[in-house]
C-alpha atoms as a PDB file:
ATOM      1  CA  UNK A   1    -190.602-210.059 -45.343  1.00  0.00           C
ATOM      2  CA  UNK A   2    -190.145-207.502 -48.228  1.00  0.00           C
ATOM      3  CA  UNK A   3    -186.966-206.232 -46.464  1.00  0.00           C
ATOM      4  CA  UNK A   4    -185.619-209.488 -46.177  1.00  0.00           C
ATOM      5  CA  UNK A   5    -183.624-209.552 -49.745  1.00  0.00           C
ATOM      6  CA  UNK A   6    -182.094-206.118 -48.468  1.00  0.00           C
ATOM      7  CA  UNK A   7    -181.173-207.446 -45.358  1.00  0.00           C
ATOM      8  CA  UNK A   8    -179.202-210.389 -46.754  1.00  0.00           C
ATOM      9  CA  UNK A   9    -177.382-208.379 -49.171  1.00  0.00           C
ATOM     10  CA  UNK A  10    -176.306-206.082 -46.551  1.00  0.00           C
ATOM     11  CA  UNK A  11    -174.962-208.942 -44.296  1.00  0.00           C
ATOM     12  CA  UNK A  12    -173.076-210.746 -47.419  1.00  0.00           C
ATOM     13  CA  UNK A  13    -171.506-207.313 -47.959  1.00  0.00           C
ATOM     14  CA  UNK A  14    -170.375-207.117 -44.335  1.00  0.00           C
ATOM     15  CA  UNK A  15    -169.361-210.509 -44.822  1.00  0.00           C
ATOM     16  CA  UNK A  16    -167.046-209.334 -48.338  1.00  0.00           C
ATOM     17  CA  UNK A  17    -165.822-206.610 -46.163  1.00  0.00           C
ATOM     18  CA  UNK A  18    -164.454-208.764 -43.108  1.00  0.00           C
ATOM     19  CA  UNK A  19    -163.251-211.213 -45.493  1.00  0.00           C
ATOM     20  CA  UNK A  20    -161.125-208.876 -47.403  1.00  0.00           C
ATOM     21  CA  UNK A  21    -160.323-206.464 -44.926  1.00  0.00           C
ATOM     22  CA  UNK A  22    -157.400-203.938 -45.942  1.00  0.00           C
ATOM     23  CA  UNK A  23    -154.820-204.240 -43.218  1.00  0.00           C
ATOM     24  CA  UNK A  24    -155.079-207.382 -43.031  1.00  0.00           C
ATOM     25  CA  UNK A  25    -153.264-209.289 -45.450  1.00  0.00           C
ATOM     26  CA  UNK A  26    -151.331-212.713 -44.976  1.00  0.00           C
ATOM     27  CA  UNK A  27    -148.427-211.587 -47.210  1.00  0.00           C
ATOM     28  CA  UNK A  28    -147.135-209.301 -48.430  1.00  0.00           C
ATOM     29  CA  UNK A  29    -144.454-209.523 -51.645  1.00  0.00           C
ATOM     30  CA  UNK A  30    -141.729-206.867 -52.870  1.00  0.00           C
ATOM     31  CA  UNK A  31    -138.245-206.153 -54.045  1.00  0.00           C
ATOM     32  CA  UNK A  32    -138.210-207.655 -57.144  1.00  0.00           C
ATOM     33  CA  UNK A  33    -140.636-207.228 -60.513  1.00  0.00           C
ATOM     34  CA  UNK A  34    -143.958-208.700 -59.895  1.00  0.00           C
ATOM     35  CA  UNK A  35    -145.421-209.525 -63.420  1.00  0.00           C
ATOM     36  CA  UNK A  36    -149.614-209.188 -63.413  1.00  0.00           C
ATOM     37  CA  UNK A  37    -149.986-210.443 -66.813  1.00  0.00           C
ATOM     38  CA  UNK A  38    -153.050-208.322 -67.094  1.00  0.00           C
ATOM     39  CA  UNK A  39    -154.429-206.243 -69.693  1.00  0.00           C
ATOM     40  CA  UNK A  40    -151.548-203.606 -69.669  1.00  0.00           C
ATOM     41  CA  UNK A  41    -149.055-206.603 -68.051  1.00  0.00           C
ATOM     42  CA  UNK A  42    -147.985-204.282 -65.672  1.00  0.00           C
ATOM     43  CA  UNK A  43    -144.985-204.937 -63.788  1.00  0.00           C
ATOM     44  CA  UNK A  44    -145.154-203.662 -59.814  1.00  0.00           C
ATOM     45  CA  UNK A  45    -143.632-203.143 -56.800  1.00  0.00           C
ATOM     46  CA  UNK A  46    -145.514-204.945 -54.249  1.00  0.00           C
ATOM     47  CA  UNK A  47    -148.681-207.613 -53.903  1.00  0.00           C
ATOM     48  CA  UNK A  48    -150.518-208.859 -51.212  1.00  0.00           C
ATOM     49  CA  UNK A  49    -152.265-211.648 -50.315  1.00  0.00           C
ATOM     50  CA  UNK A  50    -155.398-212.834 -48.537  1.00  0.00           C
ATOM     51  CA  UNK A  51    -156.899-215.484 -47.783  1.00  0.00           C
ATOM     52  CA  UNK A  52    -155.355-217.498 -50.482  1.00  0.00           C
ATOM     53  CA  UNK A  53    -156.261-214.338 -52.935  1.00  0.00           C
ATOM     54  CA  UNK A  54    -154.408-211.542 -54.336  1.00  0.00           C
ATOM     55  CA  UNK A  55    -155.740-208.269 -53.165  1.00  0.00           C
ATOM     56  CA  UNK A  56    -153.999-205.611 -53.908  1.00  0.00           C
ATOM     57  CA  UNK A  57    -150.798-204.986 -56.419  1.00  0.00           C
ATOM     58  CA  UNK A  58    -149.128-201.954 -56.978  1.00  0.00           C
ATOM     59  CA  UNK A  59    -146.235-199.395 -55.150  1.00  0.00           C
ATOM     60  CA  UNK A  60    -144.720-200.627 -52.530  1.00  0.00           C
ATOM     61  CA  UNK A  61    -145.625-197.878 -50.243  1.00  0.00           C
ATOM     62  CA  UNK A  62    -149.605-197.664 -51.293  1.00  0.00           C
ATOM     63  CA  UNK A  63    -149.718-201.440 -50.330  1.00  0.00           C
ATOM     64  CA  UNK A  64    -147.778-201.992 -47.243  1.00  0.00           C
ATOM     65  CA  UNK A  65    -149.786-198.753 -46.357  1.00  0.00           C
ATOM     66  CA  UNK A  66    -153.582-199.875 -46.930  1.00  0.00           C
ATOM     67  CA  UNK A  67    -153.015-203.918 -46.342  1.00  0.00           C
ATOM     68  CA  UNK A  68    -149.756-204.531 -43.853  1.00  0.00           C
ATOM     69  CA  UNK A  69    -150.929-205.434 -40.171  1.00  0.00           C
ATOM     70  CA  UNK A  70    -148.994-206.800 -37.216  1.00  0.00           C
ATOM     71  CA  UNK A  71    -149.147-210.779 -38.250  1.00  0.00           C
ATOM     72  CA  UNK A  72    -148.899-209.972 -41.740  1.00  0.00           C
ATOM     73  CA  UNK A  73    -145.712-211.853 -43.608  1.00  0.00           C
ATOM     74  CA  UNK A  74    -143.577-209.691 -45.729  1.00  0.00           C
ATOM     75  CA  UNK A  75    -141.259-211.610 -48.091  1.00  0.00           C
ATOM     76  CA  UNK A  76    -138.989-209.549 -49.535  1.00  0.00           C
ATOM     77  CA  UNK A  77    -137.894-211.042 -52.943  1.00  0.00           C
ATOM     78  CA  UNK A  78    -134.543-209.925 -53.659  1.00  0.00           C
ATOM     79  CA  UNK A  79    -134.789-209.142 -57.259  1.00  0.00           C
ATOM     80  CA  UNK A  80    -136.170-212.365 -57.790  1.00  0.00           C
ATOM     81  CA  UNK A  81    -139.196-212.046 -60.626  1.00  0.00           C
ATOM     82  CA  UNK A  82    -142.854-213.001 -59.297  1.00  0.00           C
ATOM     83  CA  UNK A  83    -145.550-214.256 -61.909  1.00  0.00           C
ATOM     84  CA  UNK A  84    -148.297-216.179 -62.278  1.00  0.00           C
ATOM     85  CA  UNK A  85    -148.036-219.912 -62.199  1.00  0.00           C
ATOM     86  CA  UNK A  86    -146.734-221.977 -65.080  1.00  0.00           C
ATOM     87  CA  UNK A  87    -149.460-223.637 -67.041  1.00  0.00           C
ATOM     88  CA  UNK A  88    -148.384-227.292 -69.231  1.00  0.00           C
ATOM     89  CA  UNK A  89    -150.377-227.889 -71.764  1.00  0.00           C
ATOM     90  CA  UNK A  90    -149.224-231.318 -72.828  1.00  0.00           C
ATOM     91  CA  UNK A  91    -147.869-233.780 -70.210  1.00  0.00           C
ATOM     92  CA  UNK A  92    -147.880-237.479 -69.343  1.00  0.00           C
ATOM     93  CA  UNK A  93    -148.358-237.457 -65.563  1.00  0.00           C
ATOM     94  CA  UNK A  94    -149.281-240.754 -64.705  1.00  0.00           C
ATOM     95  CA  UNK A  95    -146.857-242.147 -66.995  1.00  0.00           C
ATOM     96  CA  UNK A  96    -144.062-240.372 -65.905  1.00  0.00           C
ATOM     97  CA  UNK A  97    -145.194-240.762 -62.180  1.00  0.00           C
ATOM     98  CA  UNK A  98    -144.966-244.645 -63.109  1.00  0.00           C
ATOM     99  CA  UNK A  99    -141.611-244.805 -64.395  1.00  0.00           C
ATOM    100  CA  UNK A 100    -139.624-242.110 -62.556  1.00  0.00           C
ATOM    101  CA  UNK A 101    -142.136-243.081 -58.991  1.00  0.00           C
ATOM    102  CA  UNK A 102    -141.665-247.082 -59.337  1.00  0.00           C
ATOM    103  CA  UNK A 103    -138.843-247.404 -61.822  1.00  0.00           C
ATOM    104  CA  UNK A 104    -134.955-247.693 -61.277  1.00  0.00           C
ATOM    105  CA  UNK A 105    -134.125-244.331 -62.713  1.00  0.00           C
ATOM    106  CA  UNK A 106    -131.006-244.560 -64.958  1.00  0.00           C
ATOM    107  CA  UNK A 107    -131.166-241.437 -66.318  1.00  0.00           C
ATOM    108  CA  UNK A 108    -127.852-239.380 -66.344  1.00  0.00           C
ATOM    109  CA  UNK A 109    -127.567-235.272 -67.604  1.00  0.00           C
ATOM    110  CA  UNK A 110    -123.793-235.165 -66.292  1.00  0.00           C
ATOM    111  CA  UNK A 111    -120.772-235.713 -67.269  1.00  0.00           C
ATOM    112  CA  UNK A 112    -119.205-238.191 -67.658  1.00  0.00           C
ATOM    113  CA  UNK A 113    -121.664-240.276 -69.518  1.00  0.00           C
ATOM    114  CA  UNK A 114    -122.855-243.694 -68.726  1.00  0.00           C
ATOM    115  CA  UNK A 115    -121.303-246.380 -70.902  1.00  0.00           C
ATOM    116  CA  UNK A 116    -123.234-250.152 -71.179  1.00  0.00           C
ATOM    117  CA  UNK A 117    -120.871-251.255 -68.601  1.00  0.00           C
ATOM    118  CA  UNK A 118    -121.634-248.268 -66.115  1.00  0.00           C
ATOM    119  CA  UNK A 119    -125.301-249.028 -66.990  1.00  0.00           C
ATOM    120  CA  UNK A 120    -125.289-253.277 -66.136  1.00  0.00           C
ATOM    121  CA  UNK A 121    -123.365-252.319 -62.878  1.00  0.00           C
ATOM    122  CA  UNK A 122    -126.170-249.748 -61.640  1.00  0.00           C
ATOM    123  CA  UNK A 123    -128.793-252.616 -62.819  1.00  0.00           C
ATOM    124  CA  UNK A 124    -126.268-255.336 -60.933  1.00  0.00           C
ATOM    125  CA  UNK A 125    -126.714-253.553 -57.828  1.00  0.00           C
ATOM    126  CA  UNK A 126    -130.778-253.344 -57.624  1.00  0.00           C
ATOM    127  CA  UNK A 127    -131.076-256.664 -58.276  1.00  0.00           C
ATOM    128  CA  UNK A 128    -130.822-257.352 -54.627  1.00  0.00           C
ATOM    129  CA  UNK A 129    -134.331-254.834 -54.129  1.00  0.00           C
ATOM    130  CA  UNK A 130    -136.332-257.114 -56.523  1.00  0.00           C
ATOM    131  CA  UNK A 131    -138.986-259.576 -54.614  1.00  0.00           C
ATOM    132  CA  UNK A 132    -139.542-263.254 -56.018  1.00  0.00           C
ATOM    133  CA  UNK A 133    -141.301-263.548 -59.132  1.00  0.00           C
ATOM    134  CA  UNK A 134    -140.186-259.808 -60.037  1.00  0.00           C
ATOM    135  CA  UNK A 135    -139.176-257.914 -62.524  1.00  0.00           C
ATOM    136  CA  UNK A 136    -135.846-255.442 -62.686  1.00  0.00           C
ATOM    137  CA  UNK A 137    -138.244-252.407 -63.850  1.00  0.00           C
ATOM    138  CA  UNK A 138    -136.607-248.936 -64.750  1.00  0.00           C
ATOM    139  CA  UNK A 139    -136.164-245.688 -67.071  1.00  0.00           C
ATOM    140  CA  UNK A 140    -133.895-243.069 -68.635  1.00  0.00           C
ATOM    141  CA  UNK A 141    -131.615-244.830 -70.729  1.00  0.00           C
ATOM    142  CA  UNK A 142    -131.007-242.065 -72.909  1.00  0.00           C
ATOM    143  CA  UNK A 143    -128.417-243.091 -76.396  1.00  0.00           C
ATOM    144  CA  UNK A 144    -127.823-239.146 -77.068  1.00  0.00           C
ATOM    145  CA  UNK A 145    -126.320-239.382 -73.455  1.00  0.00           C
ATOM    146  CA  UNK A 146    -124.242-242.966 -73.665  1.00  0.00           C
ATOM    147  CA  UNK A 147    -120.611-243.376 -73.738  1.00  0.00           C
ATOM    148  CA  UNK A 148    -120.611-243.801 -77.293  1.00  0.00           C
ATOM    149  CA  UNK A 149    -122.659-242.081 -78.822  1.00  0.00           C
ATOM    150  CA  UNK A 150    -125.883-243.494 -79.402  1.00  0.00           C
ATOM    151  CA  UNK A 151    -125.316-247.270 -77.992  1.00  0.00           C
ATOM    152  CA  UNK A 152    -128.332-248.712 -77.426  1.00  0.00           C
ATOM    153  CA  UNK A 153    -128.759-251.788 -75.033  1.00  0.00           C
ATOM    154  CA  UNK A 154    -130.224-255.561 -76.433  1.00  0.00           C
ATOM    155  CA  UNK A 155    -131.012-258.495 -74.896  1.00  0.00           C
ATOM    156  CA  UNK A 156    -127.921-259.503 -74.829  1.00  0.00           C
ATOM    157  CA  UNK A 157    -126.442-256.597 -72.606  1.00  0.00           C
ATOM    158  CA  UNK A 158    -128.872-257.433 -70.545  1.00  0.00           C
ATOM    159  CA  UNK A 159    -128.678-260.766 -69.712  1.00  0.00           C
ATOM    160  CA  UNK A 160    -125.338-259.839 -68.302  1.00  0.00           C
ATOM    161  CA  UNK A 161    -127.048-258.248 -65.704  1.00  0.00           C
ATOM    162  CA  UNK A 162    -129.294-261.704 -64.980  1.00  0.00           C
ATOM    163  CA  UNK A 163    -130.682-264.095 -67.238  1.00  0.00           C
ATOM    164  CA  UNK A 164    -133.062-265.537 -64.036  1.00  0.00           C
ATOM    165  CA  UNK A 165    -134.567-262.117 -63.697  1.00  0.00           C
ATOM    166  CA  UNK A 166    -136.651-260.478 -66.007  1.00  0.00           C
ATOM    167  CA  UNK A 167    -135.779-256.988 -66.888  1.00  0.00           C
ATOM    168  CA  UNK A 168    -137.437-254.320 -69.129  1.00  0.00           C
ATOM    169  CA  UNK A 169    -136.135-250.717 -69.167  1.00  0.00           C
ATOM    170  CA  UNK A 170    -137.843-247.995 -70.918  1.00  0.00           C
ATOM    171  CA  UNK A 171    -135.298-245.162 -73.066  1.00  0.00           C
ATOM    172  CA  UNK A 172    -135.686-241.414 -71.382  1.00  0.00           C
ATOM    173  CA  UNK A 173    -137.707-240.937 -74.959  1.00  0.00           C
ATOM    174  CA  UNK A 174    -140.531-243.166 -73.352  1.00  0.00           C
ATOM    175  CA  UNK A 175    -141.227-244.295 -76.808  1.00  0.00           C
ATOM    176  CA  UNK A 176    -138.159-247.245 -77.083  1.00  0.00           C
ATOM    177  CA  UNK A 177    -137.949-249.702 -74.360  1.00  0.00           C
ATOM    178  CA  UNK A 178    -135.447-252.801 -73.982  1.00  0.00           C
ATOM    179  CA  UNK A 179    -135.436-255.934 -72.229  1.00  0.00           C
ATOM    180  CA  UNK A 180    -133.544-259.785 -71.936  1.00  0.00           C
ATOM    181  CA  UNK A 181    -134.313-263.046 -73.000  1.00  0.00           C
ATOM    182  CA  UNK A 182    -136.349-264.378 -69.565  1.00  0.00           C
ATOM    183  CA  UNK A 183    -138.591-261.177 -70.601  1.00  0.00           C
ATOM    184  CA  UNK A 184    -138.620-262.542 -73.960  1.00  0.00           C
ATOM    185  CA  UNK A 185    -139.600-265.914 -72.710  1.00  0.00           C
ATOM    186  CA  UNK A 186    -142.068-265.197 -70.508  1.00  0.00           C
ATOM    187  CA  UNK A 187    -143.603-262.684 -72.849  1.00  0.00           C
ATOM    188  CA  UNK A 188    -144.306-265.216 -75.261  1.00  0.00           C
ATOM    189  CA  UNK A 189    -142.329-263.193 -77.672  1.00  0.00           C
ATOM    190  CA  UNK A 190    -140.544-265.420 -80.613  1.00  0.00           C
ATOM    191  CA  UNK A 191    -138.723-264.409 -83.730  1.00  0.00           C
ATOM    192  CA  UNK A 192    -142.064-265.672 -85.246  1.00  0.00           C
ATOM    193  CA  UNK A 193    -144.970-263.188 -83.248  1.00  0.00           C
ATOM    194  CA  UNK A 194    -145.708-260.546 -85.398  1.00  0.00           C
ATOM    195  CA  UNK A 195    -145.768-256.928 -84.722  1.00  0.00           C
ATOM    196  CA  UNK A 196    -148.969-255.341 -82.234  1.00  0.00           C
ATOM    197  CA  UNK A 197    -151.109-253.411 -83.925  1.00  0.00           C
ATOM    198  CA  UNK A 198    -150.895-249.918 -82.858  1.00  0.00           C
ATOM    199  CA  UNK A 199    -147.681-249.002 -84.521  1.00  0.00           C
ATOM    200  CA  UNK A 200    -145.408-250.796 -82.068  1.00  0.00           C
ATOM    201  CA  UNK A 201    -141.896-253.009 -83.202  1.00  0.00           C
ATOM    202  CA  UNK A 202    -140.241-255.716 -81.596  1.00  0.00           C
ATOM    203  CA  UNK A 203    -137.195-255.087 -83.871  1.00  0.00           C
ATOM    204  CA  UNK A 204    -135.147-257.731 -85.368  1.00  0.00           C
ATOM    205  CA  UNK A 205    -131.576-257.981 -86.890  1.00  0.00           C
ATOM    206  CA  UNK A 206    -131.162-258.814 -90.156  1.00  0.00           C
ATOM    207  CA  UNK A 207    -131.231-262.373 -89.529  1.00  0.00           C
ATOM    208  CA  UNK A 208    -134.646-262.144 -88.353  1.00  0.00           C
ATOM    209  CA  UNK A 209    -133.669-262.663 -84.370  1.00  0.00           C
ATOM    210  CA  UNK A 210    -135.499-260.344 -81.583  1.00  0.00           C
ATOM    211  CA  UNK A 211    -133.133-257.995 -80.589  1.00  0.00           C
ATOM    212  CA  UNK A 212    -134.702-256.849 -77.143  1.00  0.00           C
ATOM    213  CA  UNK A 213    -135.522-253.478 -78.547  1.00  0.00           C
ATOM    214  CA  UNK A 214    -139.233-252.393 -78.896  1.00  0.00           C
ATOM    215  CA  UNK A 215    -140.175-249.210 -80.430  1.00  0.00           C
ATOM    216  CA  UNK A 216    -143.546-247.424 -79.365  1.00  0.00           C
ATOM    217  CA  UNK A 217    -145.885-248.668 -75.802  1.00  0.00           C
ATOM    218  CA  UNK A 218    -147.982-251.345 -78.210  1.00  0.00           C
ATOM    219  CA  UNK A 219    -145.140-253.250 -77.961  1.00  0.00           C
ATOM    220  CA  UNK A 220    -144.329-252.980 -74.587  1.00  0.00           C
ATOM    221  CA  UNK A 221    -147.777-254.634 -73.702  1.00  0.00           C
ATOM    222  CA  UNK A 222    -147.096-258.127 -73.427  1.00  0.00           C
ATOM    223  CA  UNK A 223    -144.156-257.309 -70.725  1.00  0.00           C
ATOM    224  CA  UNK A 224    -145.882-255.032 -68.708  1.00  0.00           C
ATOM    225  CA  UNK A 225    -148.689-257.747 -68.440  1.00  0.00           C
ATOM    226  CA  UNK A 226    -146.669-260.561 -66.859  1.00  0.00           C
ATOM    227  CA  UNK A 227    -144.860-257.528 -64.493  1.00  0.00           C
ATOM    228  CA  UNK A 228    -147.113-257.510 -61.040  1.00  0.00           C
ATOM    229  CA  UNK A 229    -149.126-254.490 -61.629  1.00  0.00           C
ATOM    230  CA  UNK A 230    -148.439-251.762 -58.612  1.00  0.00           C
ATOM    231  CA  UNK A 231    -150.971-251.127 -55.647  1.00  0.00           C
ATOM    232  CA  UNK A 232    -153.588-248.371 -56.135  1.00  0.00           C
ATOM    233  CA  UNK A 233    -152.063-246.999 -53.368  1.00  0.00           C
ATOM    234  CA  UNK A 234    -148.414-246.948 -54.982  1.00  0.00           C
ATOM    235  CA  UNK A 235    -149.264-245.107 -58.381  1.00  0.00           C
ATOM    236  CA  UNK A 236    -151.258-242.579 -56.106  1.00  0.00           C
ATOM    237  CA  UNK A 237    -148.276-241.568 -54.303  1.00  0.00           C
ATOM    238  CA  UNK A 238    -146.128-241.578 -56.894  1.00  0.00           C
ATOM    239  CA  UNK A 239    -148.482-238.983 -58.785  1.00  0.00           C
ATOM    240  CA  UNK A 240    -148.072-237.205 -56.267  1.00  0.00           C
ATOM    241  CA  UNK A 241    -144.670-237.417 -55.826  1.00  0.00           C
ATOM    242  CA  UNK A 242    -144.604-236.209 -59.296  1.00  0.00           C
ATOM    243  CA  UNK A 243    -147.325-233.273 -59.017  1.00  0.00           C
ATOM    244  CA  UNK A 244    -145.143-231.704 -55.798  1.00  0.00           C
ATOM    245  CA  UNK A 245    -142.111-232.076 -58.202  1.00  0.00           C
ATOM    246  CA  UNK A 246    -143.895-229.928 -60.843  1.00  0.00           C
ATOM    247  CA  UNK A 247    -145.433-227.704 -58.349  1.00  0.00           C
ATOM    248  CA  UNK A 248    -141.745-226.918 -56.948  1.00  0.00           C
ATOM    249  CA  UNK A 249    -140.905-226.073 -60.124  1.00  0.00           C
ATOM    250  CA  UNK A 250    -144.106-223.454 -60.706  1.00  0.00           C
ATOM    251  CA  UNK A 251    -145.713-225.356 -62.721  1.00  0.00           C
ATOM    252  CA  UNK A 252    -149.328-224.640 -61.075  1.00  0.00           C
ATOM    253  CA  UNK A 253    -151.834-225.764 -64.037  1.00  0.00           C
ATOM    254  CA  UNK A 254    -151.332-228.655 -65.782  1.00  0.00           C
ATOM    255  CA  UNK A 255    -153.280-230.779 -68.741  1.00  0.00           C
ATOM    256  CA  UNK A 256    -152.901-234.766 -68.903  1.00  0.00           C
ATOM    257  CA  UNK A 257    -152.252-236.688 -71.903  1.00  0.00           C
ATOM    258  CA  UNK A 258    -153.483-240.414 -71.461  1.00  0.00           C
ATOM    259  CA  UNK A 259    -153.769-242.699 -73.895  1.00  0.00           C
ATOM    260  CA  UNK A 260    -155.630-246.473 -73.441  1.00  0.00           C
ATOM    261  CA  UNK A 261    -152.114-248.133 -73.925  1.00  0.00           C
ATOM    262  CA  UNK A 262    -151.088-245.842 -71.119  1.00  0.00           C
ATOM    263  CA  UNK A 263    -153.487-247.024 -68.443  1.00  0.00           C
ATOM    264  CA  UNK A 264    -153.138-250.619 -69.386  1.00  0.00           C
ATOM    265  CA  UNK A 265    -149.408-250.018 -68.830  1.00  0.00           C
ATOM    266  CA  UNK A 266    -150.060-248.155 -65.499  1.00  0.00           C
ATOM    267  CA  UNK A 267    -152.798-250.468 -63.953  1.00  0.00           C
ATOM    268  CA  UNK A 268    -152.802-253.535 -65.892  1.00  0.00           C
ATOM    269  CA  UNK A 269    -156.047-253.204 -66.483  1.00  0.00           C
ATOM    270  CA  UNK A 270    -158.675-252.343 -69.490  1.00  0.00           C
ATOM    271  CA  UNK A 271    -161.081-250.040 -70.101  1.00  0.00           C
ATOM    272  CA  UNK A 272    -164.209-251.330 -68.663  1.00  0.00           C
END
């Protein structure tokens, strides 16, 4: 029995060894720089890969040499740059996942611009994808990109697209949303309900009349509750939609930001 702790570790380093077997890599990467990002952030010439691992970086010839077999898939970068994945500190994935996965997307980063009239004719035409008892939900208005400069929609723009349908749109800022009067109405908003607490604005004219702007998530609250909150199995895609977008992107490591107004927007639900 005394040998036994001797006889494992010899069969877990036989085990390393198969696992990690030189000549056998998966892949193999060259012809272009291949940052490490190590200690001396070396750039190379090649890298291979096992097993979902990185094995071996260095010359191209010393690795294709020690770790290149028959099946093994050499990708020759053509001067592209290889480096470690991306890492985001600070973003809203569900969030954005909820507006840009289940949202009209209005945003625009060509030219020409959209102008309020371009705008009510793209919100016009997705009217007809809107189920009974909906809302018209979307994203991306973005002033700093409006034919002119800086036009912001009200209620009143939008009630030309309905005034029977509900409709809230959220700016590409995330922090400025808009909506019509039947959103109004079935908010219980009035030119009489008084700011949420939070820091949120349902901004008047000088007259003291809503406009149909609100200015930080608090005050998009009492809209998002009356909208028909989406499936569990709806936001989950659409996170994922939204983590494959980032991955394609090399983004590999990511951090969320969530905030309690966020879920409640998200799920229509509280914090139990």
């Amino acid at each position: 029995m005394k040998f036994a702790p001797k006889l494992l570790s010899t069969l877990l380093m036989a085990q390393c060894a198969l696992v990690f077997a030189k000549g056998n890599a998966d892949t193999i990467f060259y012809g272009g720089p291949i940052v490490t990002v190590n200690a001396k952030n070396e750039e190379v010439q090649a890298l291979a890969v096992q097993n979902g691992k990185i094995v071996a970086v260095g010359t191209k010839d010393a690795v294709t040499k020690e770790w290149q077999a028959d099946n093994t898939k050499v990708i020759d970068l053509k001067g592209q740059t290889l480096m470690p994945g991306f890492v985001e500190p600070h973003v809203h994935i569900i969030v954005t996942a909820f507006l840009e996965g289940l949202g009209l997307n209005l945003s625009n980063f060509t030219l020409p611009y959209d102008t309020k009239e371009s705008l009510t004719q793209k919100m016009k035409a997705a009217l007809k994808d809107v189920s009974a008892g909906g809302w018209l939900f979307g994203f991306g208005v973005d002033p700093s990109r409006t034919t002119p400069f800086m036009a912001e929609l009200t209620a009143d723009d939008l009630d030309k697209v309905s005034k029977e349908v509900p409709i809230f749109i959220v700016n590409q800022s995330g922090h400025i949303g808009y909506v019509n009067h039947k959103a109004l109405e079935l908010a219980g908003v009035t030119d009489q309900t008084p700011n949420p607490a939070g820091g949120g604005i349902f901004v008047k004219d000088a007259k003291g009349k809503l406009t149909g702007k609100l200015v930080e998530p608090p005050s998009y609250l009492p809209f998002m509750a009356k909208m028909p909150a989406p499936t569990e199995a709806q936001l989950m895609g659409a996170i994922q939609g939204t983590l494959k977008k980032m991955a394609s992107t090399g983004v590999t490591t990511h951090g969320e930001r969530i905030y309690y107004s966020s879920l409640k927007i998200c799920t229509g639900k509280t914090q139990s």
